[in-house]
Protein backbone atom coordinates (compact mmCIF):
# COMPACT_ATOMS: atom_id res chain seq x y z
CA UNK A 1 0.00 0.00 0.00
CA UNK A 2 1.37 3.23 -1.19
CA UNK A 3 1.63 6.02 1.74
CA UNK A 4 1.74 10.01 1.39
CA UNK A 5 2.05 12.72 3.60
CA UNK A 6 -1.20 14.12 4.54
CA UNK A 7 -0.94 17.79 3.35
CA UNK A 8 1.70 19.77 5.42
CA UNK A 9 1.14 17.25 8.64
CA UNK A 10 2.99 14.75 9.77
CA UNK A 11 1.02 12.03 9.20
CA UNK A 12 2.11 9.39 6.93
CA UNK A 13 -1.36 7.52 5.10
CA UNK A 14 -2.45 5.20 2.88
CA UNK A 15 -3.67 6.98 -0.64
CA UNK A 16 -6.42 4.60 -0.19
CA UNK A 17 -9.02 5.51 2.62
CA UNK A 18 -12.03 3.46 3.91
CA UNK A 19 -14.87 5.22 3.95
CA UNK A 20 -17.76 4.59 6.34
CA UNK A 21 -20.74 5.73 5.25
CA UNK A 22 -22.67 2.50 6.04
CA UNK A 23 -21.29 0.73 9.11
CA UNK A 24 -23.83 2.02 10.85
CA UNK A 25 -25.93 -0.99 8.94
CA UNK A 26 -23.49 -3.62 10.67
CA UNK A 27 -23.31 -5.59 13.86
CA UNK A 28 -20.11 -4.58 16.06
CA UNK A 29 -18.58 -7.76 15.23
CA UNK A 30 -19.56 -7.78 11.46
CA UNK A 31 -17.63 -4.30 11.55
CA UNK A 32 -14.97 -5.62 13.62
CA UNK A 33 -14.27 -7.79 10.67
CA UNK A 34 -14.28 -5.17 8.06
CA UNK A 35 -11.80 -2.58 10.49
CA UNK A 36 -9.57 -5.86 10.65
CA UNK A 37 -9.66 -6.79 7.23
CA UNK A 38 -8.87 -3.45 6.37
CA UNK A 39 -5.83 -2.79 8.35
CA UNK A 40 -4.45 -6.18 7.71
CA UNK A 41 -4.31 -4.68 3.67
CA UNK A 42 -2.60 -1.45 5.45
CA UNK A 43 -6.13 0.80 4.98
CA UNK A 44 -5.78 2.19 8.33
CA UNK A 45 -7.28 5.07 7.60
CA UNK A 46 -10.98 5.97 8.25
CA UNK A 47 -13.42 8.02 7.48
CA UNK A 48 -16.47 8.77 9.30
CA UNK A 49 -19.25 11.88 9.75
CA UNK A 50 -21.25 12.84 12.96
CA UNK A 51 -24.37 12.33 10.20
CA UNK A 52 -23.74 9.29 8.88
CA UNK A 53 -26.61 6.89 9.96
CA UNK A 54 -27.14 9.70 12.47
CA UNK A 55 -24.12 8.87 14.12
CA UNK A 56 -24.56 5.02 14.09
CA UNK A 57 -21.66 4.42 12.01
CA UNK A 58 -19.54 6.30 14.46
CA UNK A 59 -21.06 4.51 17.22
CA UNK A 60 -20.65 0.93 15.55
CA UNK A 61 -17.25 2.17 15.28
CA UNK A 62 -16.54 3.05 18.60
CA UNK A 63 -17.74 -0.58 19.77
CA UNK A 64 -14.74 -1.97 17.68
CA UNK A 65 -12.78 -0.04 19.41
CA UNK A 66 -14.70 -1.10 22.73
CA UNK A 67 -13.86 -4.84 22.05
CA UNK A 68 -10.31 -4.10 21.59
CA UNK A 69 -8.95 -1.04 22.98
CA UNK A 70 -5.14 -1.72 21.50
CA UNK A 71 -6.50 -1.17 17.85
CA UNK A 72 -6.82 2.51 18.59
CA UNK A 73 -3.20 3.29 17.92
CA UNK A 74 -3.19 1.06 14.56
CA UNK A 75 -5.41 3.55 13.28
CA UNK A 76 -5.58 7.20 11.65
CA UNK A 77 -9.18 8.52 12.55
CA UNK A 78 -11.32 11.38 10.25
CA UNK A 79 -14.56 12.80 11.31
CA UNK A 80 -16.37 15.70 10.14
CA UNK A 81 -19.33 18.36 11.29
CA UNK A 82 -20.94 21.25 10.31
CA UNK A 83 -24.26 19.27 8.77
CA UNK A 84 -27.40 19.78 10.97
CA UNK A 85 -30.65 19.17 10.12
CA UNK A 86 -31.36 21.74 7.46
CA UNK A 87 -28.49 24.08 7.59
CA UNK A 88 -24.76 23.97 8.07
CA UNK A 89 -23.31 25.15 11.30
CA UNK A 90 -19.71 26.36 12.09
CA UNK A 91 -20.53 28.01 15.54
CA UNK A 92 -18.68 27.87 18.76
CA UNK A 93 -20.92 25.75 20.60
CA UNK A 94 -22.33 23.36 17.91
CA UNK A 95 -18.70 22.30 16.60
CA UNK A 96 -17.04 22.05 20.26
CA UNK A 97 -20.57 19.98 21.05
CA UNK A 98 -20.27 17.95 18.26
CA UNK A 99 -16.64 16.88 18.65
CA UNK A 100 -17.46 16.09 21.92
CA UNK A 101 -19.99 13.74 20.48
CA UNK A 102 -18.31 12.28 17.91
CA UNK A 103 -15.60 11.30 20.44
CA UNK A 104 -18.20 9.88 22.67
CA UNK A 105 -19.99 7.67 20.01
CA UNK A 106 -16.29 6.44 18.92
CA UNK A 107 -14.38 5.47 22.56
CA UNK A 108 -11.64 7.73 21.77
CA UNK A 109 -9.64 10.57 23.50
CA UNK A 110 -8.83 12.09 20.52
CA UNK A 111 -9.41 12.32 16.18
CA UNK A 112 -6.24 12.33 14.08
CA UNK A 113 -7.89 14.56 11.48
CA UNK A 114 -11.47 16.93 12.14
CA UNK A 115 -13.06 18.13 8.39
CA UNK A 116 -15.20 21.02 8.08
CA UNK A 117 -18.26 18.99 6.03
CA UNK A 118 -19.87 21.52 4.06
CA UNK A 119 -19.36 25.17 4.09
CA UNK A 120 -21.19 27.53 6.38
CA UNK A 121 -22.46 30.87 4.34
CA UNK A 122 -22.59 32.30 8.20
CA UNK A 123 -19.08 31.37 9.43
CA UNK A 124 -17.15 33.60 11.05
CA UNK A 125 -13.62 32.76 10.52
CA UNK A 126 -12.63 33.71 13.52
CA UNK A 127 -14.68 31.95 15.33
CA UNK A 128 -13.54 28.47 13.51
CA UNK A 129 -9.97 29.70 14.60
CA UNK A 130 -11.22 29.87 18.23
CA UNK A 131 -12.62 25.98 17.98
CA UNK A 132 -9.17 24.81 16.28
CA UNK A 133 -7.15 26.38 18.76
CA UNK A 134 -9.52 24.82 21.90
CA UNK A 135 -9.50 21.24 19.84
CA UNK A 136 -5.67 21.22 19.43
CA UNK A 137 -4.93 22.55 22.88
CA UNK A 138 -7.31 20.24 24.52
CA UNK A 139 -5.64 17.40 22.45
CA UNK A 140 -8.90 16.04 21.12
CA UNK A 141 -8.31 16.76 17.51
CA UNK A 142 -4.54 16.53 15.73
CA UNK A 143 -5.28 17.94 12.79
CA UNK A 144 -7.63 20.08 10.70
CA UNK A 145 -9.10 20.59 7.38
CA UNK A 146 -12.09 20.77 4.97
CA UNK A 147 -14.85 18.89 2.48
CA UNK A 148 -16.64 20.69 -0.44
CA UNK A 149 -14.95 23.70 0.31
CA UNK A 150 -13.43 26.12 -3.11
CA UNK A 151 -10.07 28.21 -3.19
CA UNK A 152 -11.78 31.03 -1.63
CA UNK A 153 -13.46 29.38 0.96
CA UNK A 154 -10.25 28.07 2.25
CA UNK A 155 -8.39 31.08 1.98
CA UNK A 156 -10.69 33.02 4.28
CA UNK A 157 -10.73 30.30 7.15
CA UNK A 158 -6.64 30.19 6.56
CA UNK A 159 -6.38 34.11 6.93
CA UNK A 160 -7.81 33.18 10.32
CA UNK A 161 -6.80 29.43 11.44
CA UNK A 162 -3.32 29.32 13.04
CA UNK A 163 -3.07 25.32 12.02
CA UNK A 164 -2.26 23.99 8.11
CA UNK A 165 -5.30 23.09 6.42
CA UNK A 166 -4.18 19.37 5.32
CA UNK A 167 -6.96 18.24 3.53
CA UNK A 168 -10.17 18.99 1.36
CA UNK A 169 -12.66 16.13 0.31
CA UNK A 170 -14.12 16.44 -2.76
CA UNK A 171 -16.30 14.20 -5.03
CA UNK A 172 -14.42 13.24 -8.11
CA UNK A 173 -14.62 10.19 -9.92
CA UNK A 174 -14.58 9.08 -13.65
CA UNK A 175 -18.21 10.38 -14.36
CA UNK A 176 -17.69 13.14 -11.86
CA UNK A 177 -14.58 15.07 -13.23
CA UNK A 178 -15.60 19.28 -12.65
CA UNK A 179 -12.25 19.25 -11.35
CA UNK A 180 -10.36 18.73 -14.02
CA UNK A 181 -12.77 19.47 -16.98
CA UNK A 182 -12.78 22.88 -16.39
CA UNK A 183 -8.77 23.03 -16.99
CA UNK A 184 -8.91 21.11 -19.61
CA UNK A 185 -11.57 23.12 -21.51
CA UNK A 186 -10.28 26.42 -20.47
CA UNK A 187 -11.59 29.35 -22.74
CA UNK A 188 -13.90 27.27 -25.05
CA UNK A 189 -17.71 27.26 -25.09
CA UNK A 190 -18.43 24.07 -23.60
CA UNK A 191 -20.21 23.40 -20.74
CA UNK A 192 -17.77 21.04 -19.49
CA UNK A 193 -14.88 24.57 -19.54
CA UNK A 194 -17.45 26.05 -17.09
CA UNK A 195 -15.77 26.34 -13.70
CA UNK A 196 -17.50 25.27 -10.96
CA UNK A 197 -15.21 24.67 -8.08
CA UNK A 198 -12.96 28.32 -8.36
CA UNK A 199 -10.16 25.96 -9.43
CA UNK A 200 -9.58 24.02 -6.69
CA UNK A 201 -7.61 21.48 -7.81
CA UNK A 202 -5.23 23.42 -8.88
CA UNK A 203 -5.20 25.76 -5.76
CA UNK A 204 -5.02 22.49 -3.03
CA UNK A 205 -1.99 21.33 -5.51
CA UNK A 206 -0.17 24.89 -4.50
CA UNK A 207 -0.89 24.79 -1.01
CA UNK A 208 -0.27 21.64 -0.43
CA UNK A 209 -3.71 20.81 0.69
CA UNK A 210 -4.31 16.69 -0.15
CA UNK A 211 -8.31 16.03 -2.59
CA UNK A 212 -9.96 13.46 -1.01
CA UNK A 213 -11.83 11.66 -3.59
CA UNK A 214 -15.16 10.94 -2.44
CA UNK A 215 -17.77 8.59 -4.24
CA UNK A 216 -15.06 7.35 -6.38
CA UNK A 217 -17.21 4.71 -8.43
CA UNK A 218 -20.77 6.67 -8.63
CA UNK A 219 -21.74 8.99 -11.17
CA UNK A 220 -23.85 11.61 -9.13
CA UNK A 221 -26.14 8.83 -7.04
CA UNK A 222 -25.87 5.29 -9.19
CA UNK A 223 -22.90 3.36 -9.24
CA UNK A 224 -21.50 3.27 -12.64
CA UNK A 225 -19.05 0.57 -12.29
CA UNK A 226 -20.32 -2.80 -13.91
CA UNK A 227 -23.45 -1.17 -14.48
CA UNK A 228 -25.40 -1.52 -18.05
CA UNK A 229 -26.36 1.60 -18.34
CA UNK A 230 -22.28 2.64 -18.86
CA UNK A 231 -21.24 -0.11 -21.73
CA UNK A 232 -18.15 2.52 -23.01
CA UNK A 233 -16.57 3.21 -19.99
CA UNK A 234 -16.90 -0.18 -18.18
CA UNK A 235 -15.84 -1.74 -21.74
CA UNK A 236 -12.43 0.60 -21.63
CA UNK A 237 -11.97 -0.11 -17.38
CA UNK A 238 -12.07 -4.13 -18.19
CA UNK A 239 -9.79 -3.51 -21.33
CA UNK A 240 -7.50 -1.65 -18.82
CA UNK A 241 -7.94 -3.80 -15.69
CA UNK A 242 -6.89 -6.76 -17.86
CA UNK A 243 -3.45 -5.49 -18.17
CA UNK A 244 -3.15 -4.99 -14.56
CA UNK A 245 -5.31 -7.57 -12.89
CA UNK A 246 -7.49 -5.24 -11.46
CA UNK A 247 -11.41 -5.46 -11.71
CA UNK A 248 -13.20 -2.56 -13.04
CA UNK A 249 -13.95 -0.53 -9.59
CA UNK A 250 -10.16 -0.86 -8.57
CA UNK A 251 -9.18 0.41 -12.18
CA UNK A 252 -11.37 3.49 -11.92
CA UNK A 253 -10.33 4.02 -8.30
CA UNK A 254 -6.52 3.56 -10.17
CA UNK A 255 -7.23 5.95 -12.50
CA UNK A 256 -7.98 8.69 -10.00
CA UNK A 257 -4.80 8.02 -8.24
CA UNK A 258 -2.86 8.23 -11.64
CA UNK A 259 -3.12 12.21 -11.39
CA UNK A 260 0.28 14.08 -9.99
CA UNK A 261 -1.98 15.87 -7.58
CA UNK A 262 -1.35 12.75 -5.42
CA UNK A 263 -4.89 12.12 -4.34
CA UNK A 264 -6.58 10.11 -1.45
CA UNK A 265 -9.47 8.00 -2.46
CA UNK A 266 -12.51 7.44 -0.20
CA UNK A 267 -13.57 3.99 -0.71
CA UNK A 268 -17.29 2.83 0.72
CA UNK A 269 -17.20 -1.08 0.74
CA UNK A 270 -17.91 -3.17 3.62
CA UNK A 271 -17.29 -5.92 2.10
CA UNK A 272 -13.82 -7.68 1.93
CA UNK A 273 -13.28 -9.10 -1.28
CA UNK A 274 -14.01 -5.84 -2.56
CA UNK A 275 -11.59 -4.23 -0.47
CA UNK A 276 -9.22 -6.66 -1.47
CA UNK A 277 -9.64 -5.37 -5.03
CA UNK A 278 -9.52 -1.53 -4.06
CA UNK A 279 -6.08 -2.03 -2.52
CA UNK A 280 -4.46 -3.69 -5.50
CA UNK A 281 -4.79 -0.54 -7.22
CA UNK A 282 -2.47 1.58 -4.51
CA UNK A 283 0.17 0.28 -6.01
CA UNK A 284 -0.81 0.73 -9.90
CA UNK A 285 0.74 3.57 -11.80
CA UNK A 286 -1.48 3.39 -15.62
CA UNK A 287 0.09 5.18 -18.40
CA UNK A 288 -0.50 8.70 -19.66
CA UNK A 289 -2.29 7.25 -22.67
CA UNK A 290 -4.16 5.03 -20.63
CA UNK A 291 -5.56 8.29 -18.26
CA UNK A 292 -7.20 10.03 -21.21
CA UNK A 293 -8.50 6.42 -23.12
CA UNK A 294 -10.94 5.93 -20.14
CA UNK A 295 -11.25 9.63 -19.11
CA UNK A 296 -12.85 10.00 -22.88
CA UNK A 297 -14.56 6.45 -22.63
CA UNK A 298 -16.33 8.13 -19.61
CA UNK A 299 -17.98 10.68 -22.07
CA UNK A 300 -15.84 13.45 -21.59
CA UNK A 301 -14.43 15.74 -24.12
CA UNK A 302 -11.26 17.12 -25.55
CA UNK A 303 -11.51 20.57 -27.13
């Protein structure tokens, strides 16, 4: 399993990421399972959200951690807050609440990395510095940074924050590719050169600010890995994953980590033979060639 630097931190993690989305569907020990199987294929990082199932999947989480206390320290931690229940919230007391919470629900002391989940359009900068600086000195977050956020976004929080910003998760996948179609189509008329993100790619690749790569297989909400509805692209990923050994969701996760701006991909499985085929493509570097066959495959465009 291929490791990187976590933006300007020190931490040293997989460019593969497990994603937990859904363990709030499992039984402690069916998740105990998947944490183990993970880490025994060197995924030790993880990926959670106070709102995913509500907080079950942080709770199911925390009662792997329950049954065997020592696994803590094998493991790199993420959360992230901000989401309520029909707005987004950066204030004092909801974010220092909801760390609190998300600690709780996991049986931890501390998180090795706290994301900002969706932007606020009422945060007050200074305010998030307060929280970071309470978090950090209180030891129960390590490390700070950001989902779904653009260039300018993140500039305002870092005029503010006195920590490095090490990460921003964004969705990107083969049928999701703002990110780089805008660069790609820069001053033409087609919809795909419209920029949507302020050019944050780009921008994180400066600052040295790692993507996440969220919903790495899905095409907005449906899955379009091995799915009839995509013949071209799934045609091109088998073509490609023959070469390799890989099946058709590790190629496309393979394909995202192909680009220079050294990546992290979110994967969502809970199931190990899947995961099994996610890590095999860590170590896969595909051709330059190979990039743009199965980014055009995909239905994207060239100018």
């Amino acid at each position: 399993m291929k490791r990187m630097f976590l933006g300007k931190s020190e931490l040293m993690v997989p460019n593969i990421a497990l994603g937990c989305w859904t363990m709030g569907d499992l039984s402690p020990q069916e998740a105990s399972k998947v944490v183990n199987n993970a880490l025994d294929l060197e995924i030790d990082f993880f990926d959670l959200a106070d709102i995913y199932g509500g907080g079950k999947a942080e709770e199911i989480f925390g009662k792997v951690i329950e049954m065997d206390p020592s696994i803590r320290e094998r493991m790199l931690l993420q959360s992230k807050v901000g989401i309520r229940k029909d707005s987004y919230d950066f204030s004092k007391k909801y974010l220092l609440e909801s760390v609190d919470g998300i600690l709780k629900r996991m049986q931890t002391d501390y998180l090795d990395v706290l994301l900002l989940h969706r932007p606020d359009a009422l945060v007050e900068p200074e305010i998030v510095a307060e929280v970071f600086d309470e978090l950090q000195k209180s030891g129960k977050v390590r490390n700070f940074g950001v989902s779904n956020h653009n260039p300018h976004q993140i500039k305002l929080l870092k005029s503010y924050v006195k920590q490095p910003l090490v990460a921003n998760q964004m969705q990107f996948s083969l049928k999701h590719t703002g990110m780089v179609d805008a660069g790609i189509n820069v001053n033409t008329k087609f919809d795909s050169g419209i920029n949507r993100d302020g050019g944050v790619l780009d921008y994180c690749r400066l600052e040295d600010i790692t993507l996440q790569a969220w919903s790495p297989i899905k095409d907005g909400g449906d899955i379009f890995v091995d799915n009839k509805n995509y013949p071209e692209v799934n045609a091109k990923l088998k073509e490609i994953g023959d070469r390799y050994g890989l099946s058709n969701a590790a190629v496309a996760v393979a394909w995202i980590l192909r680009h220079p701006a050294h990546m992290q991909t979110v994967v969502g499985t809970m199931t190990l033979e899947r995961l099994k085929g996610y890590s095999k493509a860590s170590e896969v570097t595909m051709t330059h060639d190979e990039w743009y066959e199965i980014y055009l495959a995909a239905g994207n465009i060239l100018p």
